[in-house]
N, C-alpha and C. Protein backbone atom coordinates (compact mmCIF):
# COMPACT_ATOMS: atom_id res chain seq x y z
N UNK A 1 0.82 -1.19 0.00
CA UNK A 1 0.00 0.00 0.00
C UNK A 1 0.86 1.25 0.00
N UNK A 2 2.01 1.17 0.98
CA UNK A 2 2.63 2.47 0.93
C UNK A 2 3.19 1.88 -0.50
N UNK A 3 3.87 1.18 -1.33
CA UNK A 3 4.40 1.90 -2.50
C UNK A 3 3.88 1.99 -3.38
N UNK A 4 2.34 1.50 -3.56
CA UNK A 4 1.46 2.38 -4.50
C UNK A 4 1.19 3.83 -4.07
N UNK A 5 1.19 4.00 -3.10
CA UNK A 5 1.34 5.50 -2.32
C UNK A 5 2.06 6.33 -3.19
N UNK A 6 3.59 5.77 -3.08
CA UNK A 6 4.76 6.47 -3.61
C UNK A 6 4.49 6.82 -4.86
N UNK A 7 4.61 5.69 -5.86
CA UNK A 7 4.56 5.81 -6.93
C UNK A 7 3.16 6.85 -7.56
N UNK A 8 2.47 6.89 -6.64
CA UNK A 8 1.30 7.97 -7.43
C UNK A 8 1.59 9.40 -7.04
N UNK A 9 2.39 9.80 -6.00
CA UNK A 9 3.29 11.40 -5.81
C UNK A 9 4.28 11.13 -6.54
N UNK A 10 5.18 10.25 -7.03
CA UNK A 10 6.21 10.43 -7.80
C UNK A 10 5.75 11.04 -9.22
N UNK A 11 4.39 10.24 -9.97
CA UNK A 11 3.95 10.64 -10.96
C UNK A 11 3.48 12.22 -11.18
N UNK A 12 2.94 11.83 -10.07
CA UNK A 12 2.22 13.55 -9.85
C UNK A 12 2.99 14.84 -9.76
N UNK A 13 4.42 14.34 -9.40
CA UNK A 13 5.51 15.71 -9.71
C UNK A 13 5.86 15.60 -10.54
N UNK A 14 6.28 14.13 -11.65
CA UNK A 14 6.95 14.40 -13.04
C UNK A 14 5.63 15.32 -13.91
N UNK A 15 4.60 15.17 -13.50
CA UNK A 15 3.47 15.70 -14.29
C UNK A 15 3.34 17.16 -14.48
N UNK A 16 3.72 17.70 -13.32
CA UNK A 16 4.26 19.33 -12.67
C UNK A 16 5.24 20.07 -13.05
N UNK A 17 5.76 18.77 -13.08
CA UNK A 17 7.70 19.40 -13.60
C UNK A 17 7.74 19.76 -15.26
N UNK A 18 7.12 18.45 -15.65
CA UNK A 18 7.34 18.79 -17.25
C UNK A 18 7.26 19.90 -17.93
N UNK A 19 5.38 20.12 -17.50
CA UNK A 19 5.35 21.74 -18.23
C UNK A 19 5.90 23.00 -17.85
N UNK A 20 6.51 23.05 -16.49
CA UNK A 20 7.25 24.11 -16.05
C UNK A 20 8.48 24.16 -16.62
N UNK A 21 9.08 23.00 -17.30
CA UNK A 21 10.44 22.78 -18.21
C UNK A 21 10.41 23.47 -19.32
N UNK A 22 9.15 22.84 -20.13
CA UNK A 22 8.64 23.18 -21.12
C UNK A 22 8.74 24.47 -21.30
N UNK A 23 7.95 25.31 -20.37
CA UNK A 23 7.96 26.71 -20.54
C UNK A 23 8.99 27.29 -19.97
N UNK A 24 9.77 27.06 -19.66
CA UNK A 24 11.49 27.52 -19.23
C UNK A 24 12.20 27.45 -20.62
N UNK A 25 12.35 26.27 -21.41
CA UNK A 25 12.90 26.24 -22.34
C UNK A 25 12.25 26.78 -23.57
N UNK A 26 11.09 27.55 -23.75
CA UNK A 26 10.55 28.11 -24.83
C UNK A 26 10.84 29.84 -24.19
N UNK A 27 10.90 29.91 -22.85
CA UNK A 27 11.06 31.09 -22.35
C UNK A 27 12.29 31.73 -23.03
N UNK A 28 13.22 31.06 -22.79
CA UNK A 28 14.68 31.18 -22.88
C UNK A 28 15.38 31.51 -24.65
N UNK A 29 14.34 30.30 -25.52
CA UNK A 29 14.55 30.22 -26.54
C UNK A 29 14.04 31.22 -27.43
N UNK A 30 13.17 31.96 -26.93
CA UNK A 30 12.38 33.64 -27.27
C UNK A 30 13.86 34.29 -27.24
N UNK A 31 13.89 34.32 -25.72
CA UNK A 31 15.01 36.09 -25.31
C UNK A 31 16.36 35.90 -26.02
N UNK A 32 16.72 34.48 -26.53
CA UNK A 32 17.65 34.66 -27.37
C UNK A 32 17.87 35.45 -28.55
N UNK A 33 18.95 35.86 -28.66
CA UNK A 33 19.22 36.88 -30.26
C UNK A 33 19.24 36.26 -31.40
N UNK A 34 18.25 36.80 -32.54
CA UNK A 34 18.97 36.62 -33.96
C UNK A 34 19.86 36.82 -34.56
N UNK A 35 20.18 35.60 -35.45
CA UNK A 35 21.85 35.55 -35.59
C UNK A 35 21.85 36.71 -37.15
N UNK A 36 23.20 37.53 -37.32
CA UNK A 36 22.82 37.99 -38.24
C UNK A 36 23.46 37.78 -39.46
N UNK A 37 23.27 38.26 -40.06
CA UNK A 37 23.73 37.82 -41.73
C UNK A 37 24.78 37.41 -41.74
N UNK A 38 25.88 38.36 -41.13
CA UNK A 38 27.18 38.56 -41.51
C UNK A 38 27.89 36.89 -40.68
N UNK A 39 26.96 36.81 -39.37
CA UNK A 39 27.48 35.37 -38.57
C UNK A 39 26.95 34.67 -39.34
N UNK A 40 25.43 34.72 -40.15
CA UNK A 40 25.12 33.27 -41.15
C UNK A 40 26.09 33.08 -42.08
N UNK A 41 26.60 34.00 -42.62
CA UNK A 41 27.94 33.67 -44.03
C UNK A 41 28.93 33.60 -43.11
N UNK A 42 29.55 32.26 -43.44
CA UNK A 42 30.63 31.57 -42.67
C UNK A 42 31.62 32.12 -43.69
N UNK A 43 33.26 32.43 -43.16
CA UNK A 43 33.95 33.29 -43.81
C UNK A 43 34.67 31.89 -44.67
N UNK A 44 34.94 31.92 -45.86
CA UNK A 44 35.55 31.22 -46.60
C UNK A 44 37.60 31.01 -45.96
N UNK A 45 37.29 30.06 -45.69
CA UNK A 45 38.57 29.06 -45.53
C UNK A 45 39.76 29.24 -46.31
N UNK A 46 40.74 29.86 -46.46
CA UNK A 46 41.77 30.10 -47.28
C UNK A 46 42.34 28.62 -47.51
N UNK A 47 42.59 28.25 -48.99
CA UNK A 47 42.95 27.26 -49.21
C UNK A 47 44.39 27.35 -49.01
N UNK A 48 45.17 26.09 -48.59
CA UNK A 48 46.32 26.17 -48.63
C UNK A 48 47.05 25.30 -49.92
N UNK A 49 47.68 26.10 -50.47
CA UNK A 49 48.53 25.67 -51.65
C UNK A 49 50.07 25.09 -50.92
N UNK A 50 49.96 24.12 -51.68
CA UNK A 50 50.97 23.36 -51.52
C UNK A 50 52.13 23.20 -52.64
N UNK A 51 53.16 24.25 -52.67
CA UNK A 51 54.20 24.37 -53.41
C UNK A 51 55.55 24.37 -52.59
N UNK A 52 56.41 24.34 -53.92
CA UNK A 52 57.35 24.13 -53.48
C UNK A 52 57.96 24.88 -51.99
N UNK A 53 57.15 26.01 -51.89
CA UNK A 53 57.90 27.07 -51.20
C UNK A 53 57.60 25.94 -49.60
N UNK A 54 56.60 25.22 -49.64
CA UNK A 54 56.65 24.40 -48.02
C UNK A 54 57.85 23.38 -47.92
N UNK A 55 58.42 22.94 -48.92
CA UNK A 55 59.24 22.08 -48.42
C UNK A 55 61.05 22.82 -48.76
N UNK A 56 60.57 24.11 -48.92
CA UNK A 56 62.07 24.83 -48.85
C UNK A 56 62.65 25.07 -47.44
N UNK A 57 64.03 25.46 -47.20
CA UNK A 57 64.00 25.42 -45.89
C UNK A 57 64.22 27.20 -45.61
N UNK A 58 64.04 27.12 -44.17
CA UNK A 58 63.67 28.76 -43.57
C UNK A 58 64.88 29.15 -44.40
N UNK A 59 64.88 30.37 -44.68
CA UNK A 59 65.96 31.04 -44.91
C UNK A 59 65.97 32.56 -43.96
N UNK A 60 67.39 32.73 -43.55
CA UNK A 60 67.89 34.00 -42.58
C UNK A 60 67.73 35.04 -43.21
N UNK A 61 67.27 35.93 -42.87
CA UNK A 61 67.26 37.31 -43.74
C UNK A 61 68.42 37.86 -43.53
N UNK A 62 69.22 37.48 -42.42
CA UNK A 62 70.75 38.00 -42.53
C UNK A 62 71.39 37.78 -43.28
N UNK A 63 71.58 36.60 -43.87
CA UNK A 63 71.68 35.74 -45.23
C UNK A 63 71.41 35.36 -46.67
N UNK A 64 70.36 35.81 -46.49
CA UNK A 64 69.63 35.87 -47.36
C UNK A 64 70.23 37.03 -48.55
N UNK A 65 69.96 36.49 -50.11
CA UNK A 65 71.01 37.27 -51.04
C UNK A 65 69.53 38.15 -51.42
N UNK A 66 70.08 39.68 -51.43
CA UNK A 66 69.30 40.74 -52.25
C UNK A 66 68.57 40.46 -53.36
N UNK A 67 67.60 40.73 -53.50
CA UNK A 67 66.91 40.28 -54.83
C UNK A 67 66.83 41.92 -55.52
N UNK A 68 66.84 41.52 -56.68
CA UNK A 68 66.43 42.93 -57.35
C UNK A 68 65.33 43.01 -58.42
N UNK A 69 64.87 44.17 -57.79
CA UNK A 69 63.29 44.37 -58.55
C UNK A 69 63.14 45.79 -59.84
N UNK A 70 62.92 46.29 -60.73
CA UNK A 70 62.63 46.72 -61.42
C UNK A 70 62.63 48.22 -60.97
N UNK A 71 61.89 48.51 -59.63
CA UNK A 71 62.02 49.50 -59.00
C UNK A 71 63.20 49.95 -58.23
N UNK A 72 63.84 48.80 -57.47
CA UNK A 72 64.61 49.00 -56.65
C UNK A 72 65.72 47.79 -57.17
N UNK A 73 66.81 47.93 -57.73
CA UNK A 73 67.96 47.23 -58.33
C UNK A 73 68.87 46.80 -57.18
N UNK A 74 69.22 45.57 -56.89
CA UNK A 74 69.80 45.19 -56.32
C UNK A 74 71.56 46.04 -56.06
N UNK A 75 71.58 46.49 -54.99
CA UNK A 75 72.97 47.33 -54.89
C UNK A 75 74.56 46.32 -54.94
N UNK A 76 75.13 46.14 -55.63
CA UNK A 76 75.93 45.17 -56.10
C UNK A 76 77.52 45.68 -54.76
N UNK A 77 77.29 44.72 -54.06
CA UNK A 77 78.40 45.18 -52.91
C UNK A 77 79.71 44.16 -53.34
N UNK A 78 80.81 44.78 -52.93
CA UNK A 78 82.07 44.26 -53.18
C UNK A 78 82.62 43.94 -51.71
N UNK A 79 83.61 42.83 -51.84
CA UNK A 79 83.91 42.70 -50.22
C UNK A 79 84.79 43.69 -50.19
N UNK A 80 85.21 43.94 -48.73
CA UNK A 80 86.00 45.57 -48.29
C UNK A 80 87.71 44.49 -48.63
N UNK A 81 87.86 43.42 -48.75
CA UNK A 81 89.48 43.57 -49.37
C UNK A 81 89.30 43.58 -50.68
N UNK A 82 88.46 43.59 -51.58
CA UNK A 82 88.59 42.98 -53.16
C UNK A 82 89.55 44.25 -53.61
N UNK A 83 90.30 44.01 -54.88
CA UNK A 83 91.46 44.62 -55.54
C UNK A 83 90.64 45.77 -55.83
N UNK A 84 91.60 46.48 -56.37
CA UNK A 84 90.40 47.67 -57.28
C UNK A 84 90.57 47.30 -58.86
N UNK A 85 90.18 47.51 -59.36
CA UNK A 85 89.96 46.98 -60.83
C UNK A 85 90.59 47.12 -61.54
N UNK A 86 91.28 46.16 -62.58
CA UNK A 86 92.57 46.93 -63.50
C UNK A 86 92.53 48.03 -64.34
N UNK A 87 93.16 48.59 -64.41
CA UNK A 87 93.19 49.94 -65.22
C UNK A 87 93.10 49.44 -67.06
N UNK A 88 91.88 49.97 -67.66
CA UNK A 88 91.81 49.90 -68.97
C UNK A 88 92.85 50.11 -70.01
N UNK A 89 93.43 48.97 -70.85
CA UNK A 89 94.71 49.34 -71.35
C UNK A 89 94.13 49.55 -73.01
N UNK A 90 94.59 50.78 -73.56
CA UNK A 90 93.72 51.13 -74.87
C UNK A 90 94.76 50.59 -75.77
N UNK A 91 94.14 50.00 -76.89
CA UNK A 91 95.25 49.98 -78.08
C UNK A 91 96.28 51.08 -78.54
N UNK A 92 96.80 50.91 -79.21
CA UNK A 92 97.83 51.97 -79.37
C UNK A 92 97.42 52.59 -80.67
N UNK A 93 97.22 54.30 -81.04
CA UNK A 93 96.75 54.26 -82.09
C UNK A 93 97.27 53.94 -83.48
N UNK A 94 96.99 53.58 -84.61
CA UNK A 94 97.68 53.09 -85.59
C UNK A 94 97.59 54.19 -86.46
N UNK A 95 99.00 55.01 -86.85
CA UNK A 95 99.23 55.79 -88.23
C UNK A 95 98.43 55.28 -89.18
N UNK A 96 98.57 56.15 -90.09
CA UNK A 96 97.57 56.30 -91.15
C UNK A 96 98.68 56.21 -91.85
N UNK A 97 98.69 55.38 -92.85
CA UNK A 97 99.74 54.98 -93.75
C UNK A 97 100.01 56.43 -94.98
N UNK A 98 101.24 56.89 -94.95
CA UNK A 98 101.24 57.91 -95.74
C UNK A 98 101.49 57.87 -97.48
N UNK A 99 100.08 58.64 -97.79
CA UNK A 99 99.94 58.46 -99.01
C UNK A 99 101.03 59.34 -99.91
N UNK A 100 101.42 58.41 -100.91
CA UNK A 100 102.61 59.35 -101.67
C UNK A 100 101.98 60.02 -102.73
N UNK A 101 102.21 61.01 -103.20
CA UNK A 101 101.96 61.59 -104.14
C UNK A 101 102.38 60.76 -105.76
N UNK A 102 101.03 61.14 -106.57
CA UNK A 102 101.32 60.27 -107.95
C UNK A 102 102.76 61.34 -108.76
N UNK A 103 103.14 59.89 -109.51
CA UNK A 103 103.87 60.73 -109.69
C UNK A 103 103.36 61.98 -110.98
N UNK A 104 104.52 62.61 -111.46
CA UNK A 104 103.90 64.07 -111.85
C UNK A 104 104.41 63.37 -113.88
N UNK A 105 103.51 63.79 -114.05
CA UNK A 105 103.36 63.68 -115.65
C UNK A 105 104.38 64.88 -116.28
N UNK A 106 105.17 64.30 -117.11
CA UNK A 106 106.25 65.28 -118.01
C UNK A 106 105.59 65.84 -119.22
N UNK A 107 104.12 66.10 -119.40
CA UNK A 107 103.84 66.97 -120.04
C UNK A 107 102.86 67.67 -119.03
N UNK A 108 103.16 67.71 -117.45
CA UNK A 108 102.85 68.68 -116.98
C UNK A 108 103.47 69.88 -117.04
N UNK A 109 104.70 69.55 -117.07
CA UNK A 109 105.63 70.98 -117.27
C UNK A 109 106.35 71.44 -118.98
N UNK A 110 105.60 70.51 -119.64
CA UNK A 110 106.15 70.61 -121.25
C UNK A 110 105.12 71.18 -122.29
N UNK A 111 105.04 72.21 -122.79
CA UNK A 111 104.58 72.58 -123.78
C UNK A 111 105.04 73.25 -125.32
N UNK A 112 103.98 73.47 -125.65
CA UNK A 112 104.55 74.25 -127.16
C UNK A 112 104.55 75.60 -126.86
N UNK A 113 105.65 76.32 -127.23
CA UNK A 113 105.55 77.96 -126.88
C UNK A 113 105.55 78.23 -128.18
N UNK A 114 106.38 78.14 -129.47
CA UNK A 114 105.40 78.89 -130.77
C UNK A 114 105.82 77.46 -131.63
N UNK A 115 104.45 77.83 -132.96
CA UNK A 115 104.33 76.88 -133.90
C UNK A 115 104.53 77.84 -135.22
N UNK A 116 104.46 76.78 -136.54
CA UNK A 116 103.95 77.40 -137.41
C UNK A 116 104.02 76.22 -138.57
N UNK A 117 103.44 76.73 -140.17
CA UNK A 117 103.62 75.10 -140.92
C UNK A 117 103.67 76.22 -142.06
N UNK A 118 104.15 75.24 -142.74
CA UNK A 118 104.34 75.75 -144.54
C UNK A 118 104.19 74.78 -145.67
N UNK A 119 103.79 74.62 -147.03
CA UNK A 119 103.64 73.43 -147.58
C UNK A 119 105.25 73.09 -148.49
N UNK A 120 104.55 72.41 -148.56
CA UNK A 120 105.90 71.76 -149.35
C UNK A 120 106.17 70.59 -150.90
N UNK A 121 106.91 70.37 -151.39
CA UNK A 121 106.53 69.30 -152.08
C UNK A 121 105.25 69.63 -153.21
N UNK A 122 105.34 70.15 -153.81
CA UNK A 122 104.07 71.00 -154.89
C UNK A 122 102.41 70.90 -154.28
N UNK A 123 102.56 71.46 -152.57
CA UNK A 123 101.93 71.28 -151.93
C UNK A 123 100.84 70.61 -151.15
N UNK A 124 101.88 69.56 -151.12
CA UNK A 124 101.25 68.24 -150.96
C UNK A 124 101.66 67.65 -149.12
N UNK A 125 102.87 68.18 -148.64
CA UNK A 125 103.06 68.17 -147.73
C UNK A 125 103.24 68.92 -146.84
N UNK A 126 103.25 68.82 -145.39
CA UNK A 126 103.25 70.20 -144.46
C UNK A 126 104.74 69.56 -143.93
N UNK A 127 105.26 71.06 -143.43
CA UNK A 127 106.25 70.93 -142.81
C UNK A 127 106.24 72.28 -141.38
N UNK A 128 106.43 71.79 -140.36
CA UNK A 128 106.06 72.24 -139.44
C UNK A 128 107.15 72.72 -138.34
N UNK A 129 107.29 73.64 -137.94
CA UNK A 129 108.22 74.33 -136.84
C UNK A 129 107.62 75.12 -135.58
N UNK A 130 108.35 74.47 -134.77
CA UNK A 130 107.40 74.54 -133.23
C UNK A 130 109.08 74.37 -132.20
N UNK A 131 108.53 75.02 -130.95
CA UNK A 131 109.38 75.37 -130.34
C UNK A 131 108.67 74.64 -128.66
N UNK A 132 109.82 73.30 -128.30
CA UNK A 132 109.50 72.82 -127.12
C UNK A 132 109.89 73.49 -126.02
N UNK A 133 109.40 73.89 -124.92
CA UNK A 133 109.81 74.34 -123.70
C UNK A 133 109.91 73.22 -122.33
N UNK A 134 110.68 72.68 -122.26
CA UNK A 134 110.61 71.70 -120.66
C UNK A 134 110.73 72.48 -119.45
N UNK A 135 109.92 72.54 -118.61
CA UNK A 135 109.96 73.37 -117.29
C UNK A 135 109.89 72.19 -116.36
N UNK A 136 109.94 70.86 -116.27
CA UNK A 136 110.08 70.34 -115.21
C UNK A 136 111.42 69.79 -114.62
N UNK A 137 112.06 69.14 -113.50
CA UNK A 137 112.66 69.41 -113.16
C UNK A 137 113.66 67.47 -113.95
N UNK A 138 113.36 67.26 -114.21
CA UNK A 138 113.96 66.30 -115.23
C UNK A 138 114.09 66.21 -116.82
N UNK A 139 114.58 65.71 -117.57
CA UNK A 139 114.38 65.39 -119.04
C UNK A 139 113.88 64.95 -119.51
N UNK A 140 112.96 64.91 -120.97
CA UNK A 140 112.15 64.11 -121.49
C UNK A 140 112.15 63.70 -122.98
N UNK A 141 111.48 62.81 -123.34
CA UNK A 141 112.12 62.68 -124.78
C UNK A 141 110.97 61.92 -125.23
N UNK A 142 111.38 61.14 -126.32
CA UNK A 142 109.82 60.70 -127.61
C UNK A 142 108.68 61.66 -127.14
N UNK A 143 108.51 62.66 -127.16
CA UNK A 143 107.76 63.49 -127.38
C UNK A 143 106.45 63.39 -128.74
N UNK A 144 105.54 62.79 -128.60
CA UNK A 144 104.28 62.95 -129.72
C UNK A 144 103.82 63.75 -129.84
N UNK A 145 103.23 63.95 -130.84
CA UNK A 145 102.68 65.92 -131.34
C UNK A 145 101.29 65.21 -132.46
N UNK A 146 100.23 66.25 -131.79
CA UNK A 146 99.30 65.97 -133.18
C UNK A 146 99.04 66.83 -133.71
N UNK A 147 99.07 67.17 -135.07
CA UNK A 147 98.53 68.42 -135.87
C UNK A 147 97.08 68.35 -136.84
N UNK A 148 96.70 69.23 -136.47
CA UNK A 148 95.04 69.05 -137.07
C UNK A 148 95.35 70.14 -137.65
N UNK A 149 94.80 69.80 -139.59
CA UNK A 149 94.72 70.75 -140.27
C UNK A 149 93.23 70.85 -141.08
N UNK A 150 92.78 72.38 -140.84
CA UNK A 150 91.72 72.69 -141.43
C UNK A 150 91.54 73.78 -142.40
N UNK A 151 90.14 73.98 -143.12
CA UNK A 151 90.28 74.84 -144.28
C UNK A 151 90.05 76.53 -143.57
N UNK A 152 90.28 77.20 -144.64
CA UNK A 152 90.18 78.27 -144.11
C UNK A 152 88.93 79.22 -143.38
N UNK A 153 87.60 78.35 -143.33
CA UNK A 153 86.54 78.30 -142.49
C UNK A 153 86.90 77.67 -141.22
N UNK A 154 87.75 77.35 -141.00
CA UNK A 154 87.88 76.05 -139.79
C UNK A 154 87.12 74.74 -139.82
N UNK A 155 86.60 74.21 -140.89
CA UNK A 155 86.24 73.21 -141.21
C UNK A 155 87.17 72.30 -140.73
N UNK A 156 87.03 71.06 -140.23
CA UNK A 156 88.24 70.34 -140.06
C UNK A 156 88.64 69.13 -141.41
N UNK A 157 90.12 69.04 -141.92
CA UNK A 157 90.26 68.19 -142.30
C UNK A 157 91.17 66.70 -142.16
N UNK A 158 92.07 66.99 -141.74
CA UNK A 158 93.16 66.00 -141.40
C UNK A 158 93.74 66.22 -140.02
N UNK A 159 93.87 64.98 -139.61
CA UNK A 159 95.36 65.32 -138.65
C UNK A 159 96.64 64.24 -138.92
N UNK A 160 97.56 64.45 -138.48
CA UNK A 160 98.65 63.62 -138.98
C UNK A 160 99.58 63.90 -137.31
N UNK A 161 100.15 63.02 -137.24
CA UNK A 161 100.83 62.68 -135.89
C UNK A 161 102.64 62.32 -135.90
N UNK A 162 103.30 62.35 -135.12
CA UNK A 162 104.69 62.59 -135.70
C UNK A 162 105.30 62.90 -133.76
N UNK A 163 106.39 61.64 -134.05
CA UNK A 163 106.99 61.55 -132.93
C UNK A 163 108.84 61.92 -132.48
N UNK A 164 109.11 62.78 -131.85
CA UNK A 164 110.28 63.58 -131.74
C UNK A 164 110.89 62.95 -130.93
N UNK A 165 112.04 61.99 -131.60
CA UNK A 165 112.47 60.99 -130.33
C UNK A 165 113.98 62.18 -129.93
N UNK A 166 114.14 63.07 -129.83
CA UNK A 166 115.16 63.91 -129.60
C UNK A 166 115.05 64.18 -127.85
N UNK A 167 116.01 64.28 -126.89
CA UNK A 167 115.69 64.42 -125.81
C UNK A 167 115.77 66.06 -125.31
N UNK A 168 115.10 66.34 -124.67
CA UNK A 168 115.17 67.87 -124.33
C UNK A 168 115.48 67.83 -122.72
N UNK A 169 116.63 68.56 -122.60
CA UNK A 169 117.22 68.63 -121.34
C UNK A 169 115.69 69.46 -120.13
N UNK A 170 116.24 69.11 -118.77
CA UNK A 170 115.25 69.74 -117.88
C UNK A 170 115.63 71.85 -117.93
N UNK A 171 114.23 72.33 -117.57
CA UNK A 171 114.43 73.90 -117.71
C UNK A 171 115.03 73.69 -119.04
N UNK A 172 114.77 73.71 -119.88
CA UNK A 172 115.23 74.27 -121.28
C UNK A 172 114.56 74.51 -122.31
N UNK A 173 114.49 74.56 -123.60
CA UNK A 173 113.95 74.65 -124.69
C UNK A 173 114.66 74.15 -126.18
N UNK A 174 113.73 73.73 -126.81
CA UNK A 174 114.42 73.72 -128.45
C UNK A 174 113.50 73.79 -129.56
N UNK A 175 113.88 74.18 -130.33
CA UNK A 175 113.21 74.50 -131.44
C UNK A 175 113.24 73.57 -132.75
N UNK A 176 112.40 73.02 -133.51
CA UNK A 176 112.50 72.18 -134.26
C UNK A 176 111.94 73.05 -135.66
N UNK A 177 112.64 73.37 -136.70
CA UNK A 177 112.39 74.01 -137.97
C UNK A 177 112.27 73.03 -139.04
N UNK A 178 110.96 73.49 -140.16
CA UNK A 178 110.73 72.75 -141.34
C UNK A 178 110.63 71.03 -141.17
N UNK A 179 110.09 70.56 -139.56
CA UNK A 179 109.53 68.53 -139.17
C UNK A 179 108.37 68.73 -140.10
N UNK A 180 108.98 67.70 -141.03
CA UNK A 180 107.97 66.91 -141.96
C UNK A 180 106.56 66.23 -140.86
N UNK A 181 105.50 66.14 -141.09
CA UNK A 181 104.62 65.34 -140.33
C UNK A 181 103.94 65.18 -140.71
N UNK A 182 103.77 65.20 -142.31
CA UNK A 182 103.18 64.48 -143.36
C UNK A 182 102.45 65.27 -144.73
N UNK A 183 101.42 64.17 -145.29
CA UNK A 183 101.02 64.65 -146.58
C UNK A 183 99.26 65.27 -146.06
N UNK A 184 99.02 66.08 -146.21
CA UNK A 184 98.10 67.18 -146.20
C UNK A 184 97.04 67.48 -147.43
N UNK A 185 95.46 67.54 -147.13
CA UNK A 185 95.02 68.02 -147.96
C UNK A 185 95.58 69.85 -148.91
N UNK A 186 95.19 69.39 -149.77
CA UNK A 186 96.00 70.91 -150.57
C UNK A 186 94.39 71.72 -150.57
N UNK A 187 93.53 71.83 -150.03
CA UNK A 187 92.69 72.86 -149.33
C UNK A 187 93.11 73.28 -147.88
N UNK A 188 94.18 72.70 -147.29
CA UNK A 188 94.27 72.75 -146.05
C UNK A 188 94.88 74.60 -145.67
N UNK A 189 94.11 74.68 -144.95
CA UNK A 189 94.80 76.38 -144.81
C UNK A 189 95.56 76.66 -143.38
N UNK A 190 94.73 76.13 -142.53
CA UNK A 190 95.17 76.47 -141.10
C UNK A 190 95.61 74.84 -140.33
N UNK A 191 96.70 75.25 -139.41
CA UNK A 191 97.41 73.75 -139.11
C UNK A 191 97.88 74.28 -137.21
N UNK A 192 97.21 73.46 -135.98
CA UNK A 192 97.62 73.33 -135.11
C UNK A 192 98.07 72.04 -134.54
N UNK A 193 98.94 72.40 -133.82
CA UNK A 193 99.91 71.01 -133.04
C UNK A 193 99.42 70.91 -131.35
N UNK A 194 99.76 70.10 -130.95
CA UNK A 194 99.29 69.70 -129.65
C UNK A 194 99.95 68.16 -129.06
N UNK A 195 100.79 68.32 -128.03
CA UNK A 195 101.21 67.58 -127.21
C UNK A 195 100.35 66.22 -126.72
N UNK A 196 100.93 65.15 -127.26
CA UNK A 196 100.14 63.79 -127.04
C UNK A 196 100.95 63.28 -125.54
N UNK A 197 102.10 62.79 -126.02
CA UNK A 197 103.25 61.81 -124.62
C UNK A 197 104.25 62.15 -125.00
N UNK A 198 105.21 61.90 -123.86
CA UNK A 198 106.03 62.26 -123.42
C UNK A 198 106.55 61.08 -122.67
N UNK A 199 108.01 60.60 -122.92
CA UNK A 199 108.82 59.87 -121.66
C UNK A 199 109.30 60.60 -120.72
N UNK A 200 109.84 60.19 -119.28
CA UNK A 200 110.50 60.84 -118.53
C UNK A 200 112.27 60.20 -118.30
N UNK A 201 113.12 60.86 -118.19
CA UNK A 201 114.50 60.18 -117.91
C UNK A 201 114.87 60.13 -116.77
C-alpha cells in the first residue's frame, strides 16, 4: 500500500515538472538573439597551396642574397678587401699609312711655246716648226705631237701625228724648224699642233 502510495506522488511531480520545463525552455529560446547575416555567411577558408615554397627550408634574412626588382635594383656590394679593378689598357693608335703623291706627268711641265707650218713638195706636204719648252725638273724625250689641219673656215680636215724621239734637257727649250709630219690636204689652210706623250728620264 505504501508503495502504490509512492509511486502515485512520484507521478504527480513528473506531471508538474514537465510543463514548467517546457515553458522555461521556450522562455529562454524567445530572449535569445537573432543571428545575423554577416554570422550566417561563414567566412571562406583560405585554401592552402601546396608548393614548393613548403618544403624549402627557412631562410635568414641575414643571409639571405638581395633580390632585385625593377624599382629598386639590387645594390651590387664588393667585399672591403677585393682589388680595385685593373686599369683599362687602350690599343695603341695606328698611323695612317702615308699616301705618296702620284707621280707628276712630263707633259705637266712641257709645252709648245710657238708653232707654225708651210707646204711643201708641190703642196702636198706640211712641214712644221714649233718650239719645245721643258719646265720640269727632269728630261724628257719621244715626245708625240698631233697636228690638225683645217680649211680656211675652220672646217676640219686631217690630222697627222709625228713623234720627236730627240731628248730635251730639264728647264730648257728647243726649237725644231721645217719637221715633216706628213702629206696634207692641198685645201688645207690652217694647221695646229698639240702635245700627245712624253717619256721621262
Amino acid at each position: 500500500m505504501r508503495i502504490g502510495y509512492w509511486s502515485s506522488v512520484h507521478d504527480k511531480a513528473r506531471l508538474v515538472v514537465l510543463p514548467v520545463v517546457a515553458v522555461a525552455g521556450f522562455a529562454a529560446w524567445i530572449m535569445l538573439p537573432d543571428p545575423s547575416d554577416a554570422e550566417d555567411q561563414s567566412a571562406p577558408v583560405p585554401a592552402v597551396i601546396a608548393g614548393p615554397a613548403q618544403n624549402a627550408a627557412p631562410v635568414d634574412p641575414a643571409t639571405a642574397p638581395t633580390q632585385s626588382t625593377p624599382e629598386h635594383p639590387a645594390e651590387a656590394t664588393a667585399p672591403a678587401d677585393a682589388a680595385a679593378p685593373a686599369a683599362v689598357v687602350t690599343a695603341p693608335e695606328i698611323a695612317a699609312p702615308e699616301t705618296t703623291a702620284p707621280a707628276k706627268s712630263p707633259l705637266d711641265g712641257l709645252k709648245i711655246s710657238a708653232q707654225s707650218w708651210r707646204r711643201a713638195g708641190l703642196g702636198s706636204k706640211a712641214l712644221v716648226t714649233l718650239t719645245l719648252r721643258n719646265r720640269n725638273d727632269f728630261a724628257v724625250k719621244d715626245i708625240e705631237i698631233d697636228c690638225a689641219f683645217a680649211r680656211r673656215d675652220g672646217s676640219h680636215l686631217t690630222d697627222r701625228k709625228r713623234v720627236i724621239s730627240d731628248v730635251i734637257s730639264m728647264k730648257s727649250r728647243k726649237t725644231y724648224s721645217g719637221m715633216l709630219v706628213g702629206f696634207v690636204n692641198i685645201n688645207a689652210n690652217k694647221a695646229k699642233c698639240s702635245l700627245v706623250t712624253a717619256s721621262r728620264i
